[in-house]
Protein backbone atom coordinates (compact mmCIF):
# COMPACT_ATOMS: atom_id res chain seq x y z
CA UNK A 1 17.44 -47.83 -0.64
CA UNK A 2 18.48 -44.64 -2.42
CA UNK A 3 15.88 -41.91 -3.19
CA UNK A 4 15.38 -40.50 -6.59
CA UNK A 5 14.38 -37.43 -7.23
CA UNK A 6 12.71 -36.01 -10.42
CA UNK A 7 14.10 -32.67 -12.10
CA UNK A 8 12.16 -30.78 -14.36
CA UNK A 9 13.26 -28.47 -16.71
CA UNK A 10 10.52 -26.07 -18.50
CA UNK A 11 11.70 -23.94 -21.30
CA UNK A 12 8.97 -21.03 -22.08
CA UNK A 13 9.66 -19.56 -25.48
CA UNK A 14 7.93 -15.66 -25.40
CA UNK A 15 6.86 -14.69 -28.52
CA UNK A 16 8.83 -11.37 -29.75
CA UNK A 17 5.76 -8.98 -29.82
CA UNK A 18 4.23 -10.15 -26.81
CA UNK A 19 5.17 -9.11 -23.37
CA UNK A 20 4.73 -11.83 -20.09
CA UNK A 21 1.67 -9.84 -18.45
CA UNK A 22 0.14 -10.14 -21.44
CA UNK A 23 1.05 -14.02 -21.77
CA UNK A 24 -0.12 -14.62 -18.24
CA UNK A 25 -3.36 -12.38 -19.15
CA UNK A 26 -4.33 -14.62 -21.58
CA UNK A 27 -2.84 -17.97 -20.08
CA UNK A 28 -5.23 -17.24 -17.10
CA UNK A 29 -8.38 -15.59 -19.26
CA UNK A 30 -7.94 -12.01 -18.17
CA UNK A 31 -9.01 -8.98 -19.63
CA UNK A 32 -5.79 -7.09 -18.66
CA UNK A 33 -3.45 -6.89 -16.60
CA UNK A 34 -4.92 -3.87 -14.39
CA UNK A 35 -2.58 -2.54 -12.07
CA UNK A 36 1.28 -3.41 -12.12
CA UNK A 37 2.76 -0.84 -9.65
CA UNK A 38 1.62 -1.63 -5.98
CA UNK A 39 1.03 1.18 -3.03
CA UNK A 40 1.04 -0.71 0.86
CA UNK A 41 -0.46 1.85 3.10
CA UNK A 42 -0.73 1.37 7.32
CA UNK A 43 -3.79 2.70 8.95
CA UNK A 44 -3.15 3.27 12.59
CA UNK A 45 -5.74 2.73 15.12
CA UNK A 46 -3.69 5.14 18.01
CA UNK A 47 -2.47 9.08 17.34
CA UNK A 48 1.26 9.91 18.56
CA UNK A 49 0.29 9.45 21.88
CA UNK A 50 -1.07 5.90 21.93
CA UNK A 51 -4.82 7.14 22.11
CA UNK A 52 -7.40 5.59 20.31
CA UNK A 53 -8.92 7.18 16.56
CA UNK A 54 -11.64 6.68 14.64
CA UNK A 55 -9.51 3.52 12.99
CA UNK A 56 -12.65 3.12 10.91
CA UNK A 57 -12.88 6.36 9.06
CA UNK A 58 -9.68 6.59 8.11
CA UNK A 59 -9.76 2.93 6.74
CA UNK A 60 -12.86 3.56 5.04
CA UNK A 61 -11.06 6.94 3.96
CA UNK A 62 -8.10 5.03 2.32
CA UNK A 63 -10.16 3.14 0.63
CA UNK A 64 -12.10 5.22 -1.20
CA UNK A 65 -9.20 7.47 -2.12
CA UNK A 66 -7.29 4.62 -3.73
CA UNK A 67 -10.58 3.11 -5.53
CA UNK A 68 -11.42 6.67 -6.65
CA UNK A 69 -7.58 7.20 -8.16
CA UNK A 70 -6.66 3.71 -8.82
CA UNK A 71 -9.91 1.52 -9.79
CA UNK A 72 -9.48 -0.34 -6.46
CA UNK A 73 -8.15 -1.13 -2.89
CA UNK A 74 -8.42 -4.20 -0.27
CA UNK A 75 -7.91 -3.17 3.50
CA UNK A 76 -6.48 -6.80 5.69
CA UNK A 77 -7.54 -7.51 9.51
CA UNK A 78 -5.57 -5.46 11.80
CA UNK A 79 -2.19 -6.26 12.61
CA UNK A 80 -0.32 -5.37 15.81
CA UNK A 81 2.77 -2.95 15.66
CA UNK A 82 5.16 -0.84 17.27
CA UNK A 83 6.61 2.19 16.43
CA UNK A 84 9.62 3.91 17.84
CA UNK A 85 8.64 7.94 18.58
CA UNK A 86 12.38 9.21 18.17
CA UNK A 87 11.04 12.79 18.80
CA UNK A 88 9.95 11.70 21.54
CA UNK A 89 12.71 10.08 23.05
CA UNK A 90 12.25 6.85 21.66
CA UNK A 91 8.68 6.31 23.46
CA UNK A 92 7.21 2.76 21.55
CA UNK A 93 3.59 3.75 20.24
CA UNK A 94 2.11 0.20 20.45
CA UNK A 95 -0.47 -0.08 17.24
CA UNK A 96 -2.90 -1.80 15.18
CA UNK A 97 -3.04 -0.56 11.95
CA UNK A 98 -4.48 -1.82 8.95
CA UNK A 99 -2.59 -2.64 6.13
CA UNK A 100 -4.65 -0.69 2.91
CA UNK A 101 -2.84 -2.34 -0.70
CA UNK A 102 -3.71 -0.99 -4.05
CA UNK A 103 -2.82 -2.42 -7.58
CA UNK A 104 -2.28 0.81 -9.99
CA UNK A 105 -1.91 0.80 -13.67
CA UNK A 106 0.81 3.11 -14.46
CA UNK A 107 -0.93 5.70 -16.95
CA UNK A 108 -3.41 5.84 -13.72
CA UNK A 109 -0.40 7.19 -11.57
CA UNK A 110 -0.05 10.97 -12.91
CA UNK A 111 1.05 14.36 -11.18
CA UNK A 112 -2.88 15.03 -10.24
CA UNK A 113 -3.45 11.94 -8.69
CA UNK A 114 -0.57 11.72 -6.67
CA UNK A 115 -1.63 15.11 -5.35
CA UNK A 116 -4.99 13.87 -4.20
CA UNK A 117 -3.06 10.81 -2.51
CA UNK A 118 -0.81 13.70 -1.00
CA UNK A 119 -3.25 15.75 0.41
CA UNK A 120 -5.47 12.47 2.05
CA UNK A 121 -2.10 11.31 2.95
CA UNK A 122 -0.86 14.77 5.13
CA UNK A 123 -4.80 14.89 5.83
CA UNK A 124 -4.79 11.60 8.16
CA UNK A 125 -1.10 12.57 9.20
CA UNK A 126 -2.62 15.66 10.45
CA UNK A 127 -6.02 14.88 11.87
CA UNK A 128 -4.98 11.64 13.23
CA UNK A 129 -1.76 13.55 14.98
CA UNK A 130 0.57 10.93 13.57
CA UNK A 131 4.24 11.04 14.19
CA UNK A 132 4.45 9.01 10.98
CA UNK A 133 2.61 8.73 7.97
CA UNK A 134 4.16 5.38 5.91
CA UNK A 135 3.06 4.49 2.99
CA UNK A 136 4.89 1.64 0.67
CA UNK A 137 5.39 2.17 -3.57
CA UNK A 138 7.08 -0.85 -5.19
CA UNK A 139 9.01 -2.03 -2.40
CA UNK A 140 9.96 1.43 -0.88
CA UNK A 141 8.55 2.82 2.22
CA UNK A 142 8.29 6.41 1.95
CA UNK A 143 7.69 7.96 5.75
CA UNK A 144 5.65 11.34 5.55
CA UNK A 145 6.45 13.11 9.08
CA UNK A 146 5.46 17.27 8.13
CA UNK A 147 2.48 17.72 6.82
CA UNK A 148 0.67 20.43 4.03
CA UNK A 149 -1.66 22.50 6.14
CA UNK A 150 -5.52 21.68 5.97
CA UNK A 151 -7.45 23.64 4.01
């Protein structure tokens, strides 16, 4: 017996002064589309060294600083990780960081708020004696590994 398969083919005709979010905004009874750019931040739990930190804080940390600059954050279970120490010879840092994501509206991402990310950013780098500070914007991991002095 031969199997037949259905195919079908759905032709969505946008409007010329409306843009998709705002189609799928309305399509799905949203206010707005919110945030469009997305930041993927990874909270360790160990320093350089493979000792323990206070995981916690610097969750709750992240947290705040994106909902404070960004209208909002969501932190996931822990994950497990490695981490190849190359100035350290290659020594594996085994991990279990939090991932941290945040939704940002565009106009919300301006020269003063990417400061305060900066300086929380170089602040948990620095506190939490990380070899590596990575943090992901729209698909591109950016690795902070010197960090601003605290004031």
């Amino acid at each position: 017996m031969r199997s037949v398969q259905n195919f079908y083919i759905i032709i969505i005709v946008k409007p010329e002064d409306e843009t998709v979010s705002e189609r799928i905004a309305a399509s799905l009874g949203a206010t707005r589309p919110a945030g469009t750019s997305l930041f993927v931040l990874f909270v360790p739990s160990v320093d350089r060294e493979g000792e323990p930190i206070d995981h916690d804080y610097w969750v709750d940390q992240a947290l705040h600083t994106f909902a404070t600059l960004f209208r909002g954050a969501t932190a996931y279970p822990r994950g497990r990780g490695r981490w190849r120490d190359d100035e350290r010879g290659g020594v594996l840092v085994a991990d279990e960081p939090t991932v941290v994501t945040c939704y940002a509206a565009p106009q919300d991402i301006t020269a003063e708020a990417l400061a305060r990310l900066r300086a929380f950013l170089h602040r948990l780098g620095r506190e939490a004696r990380q070899g590596e500070v990575g943090i992901v914007f729209d698909g591109q991991y950016y690795g902070i590994t010197e960090y601003d002095e605290g004031s």
